[in-house]
Protein backbone atom coordinates (compact mmCIF):
# COMPACT_ATOMS: atom_id res chain seq x y z
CA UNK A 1 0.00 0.00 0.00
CA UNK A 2 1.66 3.44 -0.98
CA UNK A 3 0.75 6.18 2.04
CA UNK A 4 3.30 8.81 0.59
CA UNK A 5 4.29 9.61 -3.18
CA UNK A 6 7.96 11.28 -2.93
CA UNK A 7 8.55 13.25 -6.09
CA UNK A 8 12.28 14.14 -7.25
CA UNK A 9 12.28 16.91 -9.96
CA UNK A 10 14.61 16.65 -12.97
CA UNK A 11 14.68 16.16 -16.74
CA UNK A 12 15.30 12.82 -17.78
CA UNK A 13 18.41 11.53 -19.53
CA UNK A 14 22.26 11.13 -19.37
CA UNK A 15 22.62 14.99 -21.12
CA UNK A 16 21.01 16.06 -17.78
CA UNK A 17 22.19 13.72 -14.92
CA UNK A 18 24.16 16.11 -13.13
CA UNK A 19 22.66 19.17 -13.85
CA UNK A 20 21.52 21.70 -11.30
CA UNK A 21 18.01 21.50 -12.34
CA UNK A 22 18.39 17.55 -11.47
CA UNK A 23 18.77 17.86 -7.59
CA UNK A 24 15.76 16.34 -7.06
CA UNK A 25 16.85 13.39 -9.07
CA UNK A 26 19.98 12.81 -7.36
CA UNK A 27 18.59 12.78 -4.04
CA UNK A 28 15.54 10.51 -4.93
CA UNK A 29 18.67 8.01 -6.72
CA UNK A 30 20.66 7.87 -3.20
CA UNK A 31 17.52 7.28 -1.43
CA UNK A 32 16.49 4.78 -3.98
CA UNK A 33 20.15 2.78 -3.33
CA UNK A 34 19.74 3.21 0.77
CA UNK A 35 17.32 1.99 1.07
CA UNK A 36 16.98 -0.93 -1.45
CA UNK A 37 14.48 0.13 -3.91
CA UNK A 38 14.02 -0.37 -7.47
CA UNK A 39 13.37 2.53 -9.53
CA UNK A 40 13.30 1.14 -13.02
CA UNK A 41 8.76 0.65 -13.57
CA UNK A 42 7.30 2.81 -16.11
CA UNK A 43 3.69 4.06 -14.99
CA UNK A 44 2.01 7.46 -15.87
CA UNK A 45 4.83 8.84 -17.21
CA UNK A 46 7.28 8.67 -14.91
CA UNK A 47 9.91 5.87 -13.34
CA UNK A 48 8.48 4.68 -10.38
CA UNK A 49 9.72 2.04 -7.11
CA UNK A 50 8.28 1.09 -4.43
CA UNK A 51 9.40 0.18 -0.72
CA UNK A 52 8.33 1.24 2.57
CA UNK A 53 10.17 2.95 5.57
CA UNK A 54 9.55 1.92 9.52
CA UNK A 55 5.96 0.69 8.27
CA UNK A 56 5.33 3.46 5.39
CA UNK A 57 4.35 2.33 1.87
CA UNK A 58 6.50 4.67 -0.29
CA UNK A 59 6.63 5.45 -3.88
CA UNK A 60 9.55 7.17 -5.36
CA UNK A 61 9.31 8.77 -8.65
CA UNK A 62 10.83 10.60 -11.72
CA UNK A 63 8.73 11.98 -13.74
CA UNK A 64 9.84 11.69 -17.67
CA UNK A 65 7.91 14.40 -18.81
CA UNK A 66 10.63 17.25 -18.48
CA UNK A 67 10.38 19.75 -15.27
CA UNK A 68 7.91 22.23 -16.36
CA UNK A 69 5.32 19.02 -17.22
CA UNK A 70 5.57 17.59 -14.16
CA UNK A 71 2.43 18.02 -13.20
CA UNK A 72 0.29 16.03 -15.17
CA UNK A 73 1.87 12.87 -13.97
CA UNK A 74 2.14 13.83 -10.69
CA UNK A 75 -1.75 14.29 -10.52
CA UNK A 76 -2.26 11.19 -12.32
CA UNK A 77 -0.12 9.30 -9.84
CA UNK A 78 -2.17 10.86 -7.04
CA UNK A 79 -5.34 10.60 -8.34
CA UNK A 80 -4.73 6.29 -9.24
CA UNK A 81 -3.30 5.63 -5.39
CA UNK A 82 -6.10 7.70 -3.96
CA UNK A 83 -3.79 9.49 -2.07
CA UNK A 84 -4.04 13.37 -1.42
CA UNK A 85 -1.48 16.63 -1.88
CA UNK A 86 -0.85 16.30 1.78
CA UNK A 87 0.45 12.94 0.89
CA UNK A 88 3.40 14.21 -1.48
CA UNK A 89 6.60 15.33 -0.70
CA UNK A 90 8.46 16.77 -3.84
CA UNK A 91 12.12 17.46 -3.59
CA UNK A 92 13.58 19.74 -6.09
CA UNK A 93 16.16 22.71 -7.29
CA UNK A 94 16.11 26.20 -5.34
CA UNK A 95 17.85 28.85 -7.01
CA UNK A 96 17.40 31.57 -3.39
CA UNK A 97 18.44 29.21 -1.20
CA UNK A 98 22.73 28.88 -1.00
CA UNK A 99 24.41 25.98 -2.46
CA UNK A 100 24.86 22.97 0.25
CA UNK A 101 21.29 24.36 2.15
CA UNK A 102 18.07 22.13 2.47
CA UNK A 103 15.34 23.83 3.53
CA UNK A 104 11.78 21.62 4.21
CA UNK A 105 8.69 23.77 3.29
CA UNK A 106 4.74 22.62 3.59
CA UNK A 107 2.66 24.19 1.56
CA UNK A 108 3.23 28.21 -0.39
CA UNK A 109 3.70 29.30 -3.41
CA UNK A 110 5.84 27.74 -6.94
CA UNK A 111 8.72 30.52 -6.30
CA UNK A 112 9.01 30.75 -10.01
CA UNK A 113 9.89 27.44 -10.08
CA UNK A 114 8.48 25.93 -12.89
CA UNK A 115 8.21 22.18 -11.83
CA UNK A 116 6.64 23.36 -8.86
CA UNK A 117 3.96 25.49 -10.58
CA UNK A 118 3.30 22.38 -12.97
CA UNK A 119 2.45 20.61 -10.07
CA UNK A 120 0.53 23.07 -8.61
CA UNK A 121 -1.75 23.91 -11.59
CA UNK A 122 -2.60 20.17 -11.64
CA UNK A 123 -3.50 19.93 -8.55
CA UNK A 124 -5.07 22.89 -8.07
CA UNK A 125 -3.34 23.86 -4.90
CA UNK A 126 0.24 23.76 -3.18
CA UNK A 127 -0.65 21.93 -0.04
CA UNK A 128 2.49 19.45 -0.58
CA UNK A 129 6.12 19.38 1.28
CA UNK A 130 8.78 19.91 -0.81
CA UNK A 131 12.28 19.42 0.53
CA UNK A 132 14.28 22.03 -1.47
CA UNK A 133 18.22 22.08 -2.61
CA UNK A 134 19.67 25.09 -2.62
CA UNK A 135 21.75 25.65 -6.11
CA UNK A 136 23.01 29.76 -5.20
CA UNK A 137 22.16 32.03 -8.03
CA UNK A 138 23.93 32.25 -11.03
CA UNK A 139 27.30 34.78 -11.73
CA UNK A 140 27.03 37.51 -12.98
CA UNK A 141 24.54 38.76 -15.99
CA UNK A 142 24.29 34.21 -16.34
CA UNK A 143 20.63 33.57 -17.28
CA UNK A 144 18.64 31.45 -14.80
CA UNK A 145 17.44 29.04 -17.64
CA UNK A 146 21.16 28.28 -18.54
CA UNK A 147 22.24 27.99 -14.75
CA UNK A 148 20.07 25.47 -13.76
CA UNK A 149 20.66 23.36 -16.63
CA UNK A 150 24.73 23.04 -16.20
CA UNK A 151 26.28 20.88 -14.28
CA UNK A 152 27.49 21.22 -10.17
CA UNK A 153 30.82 23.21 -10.30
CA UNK A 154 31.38 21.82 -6.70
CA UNK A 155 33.88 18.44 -6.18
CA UNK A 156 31.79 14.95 -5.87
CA UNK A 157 32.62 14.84 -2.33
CA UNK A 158 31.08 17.89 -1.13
CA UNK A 159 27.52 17.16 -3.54
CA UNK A 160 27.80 13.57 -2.24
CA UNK A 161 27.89 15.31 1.68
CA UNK A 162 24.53 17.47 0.75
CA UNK A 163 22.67 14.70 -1.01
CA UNK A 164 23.46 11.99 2.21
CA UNK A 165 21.76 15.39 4.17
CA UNK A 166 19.06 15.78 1.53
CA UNK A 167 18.30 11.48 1.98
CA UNK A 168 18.44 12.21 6.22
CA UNK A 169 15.93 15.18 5.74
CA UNK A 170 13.68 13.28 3.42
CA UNK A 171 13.65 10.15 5.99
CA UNK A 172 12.78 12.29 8.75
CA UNK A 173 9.70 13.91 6.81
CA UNK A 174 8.66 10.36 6.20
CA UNK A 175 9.21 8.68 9.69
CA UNK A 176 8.56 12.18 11.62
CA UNK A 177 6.81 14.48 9.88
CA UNK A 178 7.98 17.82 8.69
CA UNK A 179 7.82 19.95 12.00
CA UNK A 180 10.68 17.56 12.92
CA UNK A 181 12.76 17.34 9.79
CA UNK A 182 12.43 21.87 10.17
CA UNK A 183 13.52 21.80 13.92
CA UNK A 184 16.59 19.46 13.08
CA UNK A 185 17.95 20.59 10.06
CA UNK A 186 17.06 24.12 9.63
């Protein structure tokens, strides 16, 4: 039984594994490996696994649509488990929150993020949790578009440090809600 859908926000394909704009990706990957679980099922338009954490039915997904789609199969994916907004927890790419900083929000506005107003148009509302990756704003007179779509200028190491943080965050919203992920890693 799946009790929480956890979405991770990218573009699919090896042209955009390690792109900014693929945060939500990554983190949803290490998860994936932690924890045991498959990500490889096609359904709705997106890659899907299952598993479960301390007695909660989880599904992870990445949607295949491109980011600023990735609403419709979000909805879908909602709408087929019965399961409601307050039931999703979408991690994705922040460009005003510093590089290295994860930052759990419930609920609010898309913050011109595009994958998050998808998802919000399809659903009508933003009554979700995201759990979102600070990427820093671009240099200089650098257009936002092209930012997010290049690749971390930071060493493996140090992305490897904030995506173990971003997979500790993400199993706290699941196991103890989001008021506790906030008070312990804001």
């Amino acid at each position: 039984m799946v009790n929480k859908l956890i979405v991770g926000l990218g573009n699919p394909g090896a042209k955009y594994e390690l792109n900014r704009h693929n945060a939500g990706f990554l983190i949803i990957d290490d998860f994936a490996c932690k924890h045991n679980i498959n990500i490889s099922k096609k359904r709705e338009l997106c890659i899907i696994g299952n598993g479960s954490l301390k007695g909660c039915g989880l599904m992870l997904v990445k949607p295949l649509t491109f980011m600023n789609k990735s609403g419709f199969a979000v909805q879908r994916l909602l709408a087929y488990y019965k399961l409601e907004p307050k039931d999703l927890v979408v991690v994705h790419d922040d460009l005003d929150i510093e590089f290295g900083q994860l930052k759990v929000k419930q609920s609010g506005g898309h913050g011109g993020h595009n994958g998050i107003r998808s998802i919000m148009q399809s659903l009508g509302a933003g009554d979700f949790t995201r759990l979102r990756f600070g990427i820093g704003r671009p240099p200089g007179q650098m257009p936002a578009e092209k930012y997010v779509l290049a690749n971390f200028s930071c060493d493996d190491e140090e992305l490897g440090r904030v995506i173990e943080r971003g997979v500790e965050i993400l199993e706290t919203i699941i196991t103890e809600g989001n008021v506790a992920a906030m008070n312990r890693f804001h």
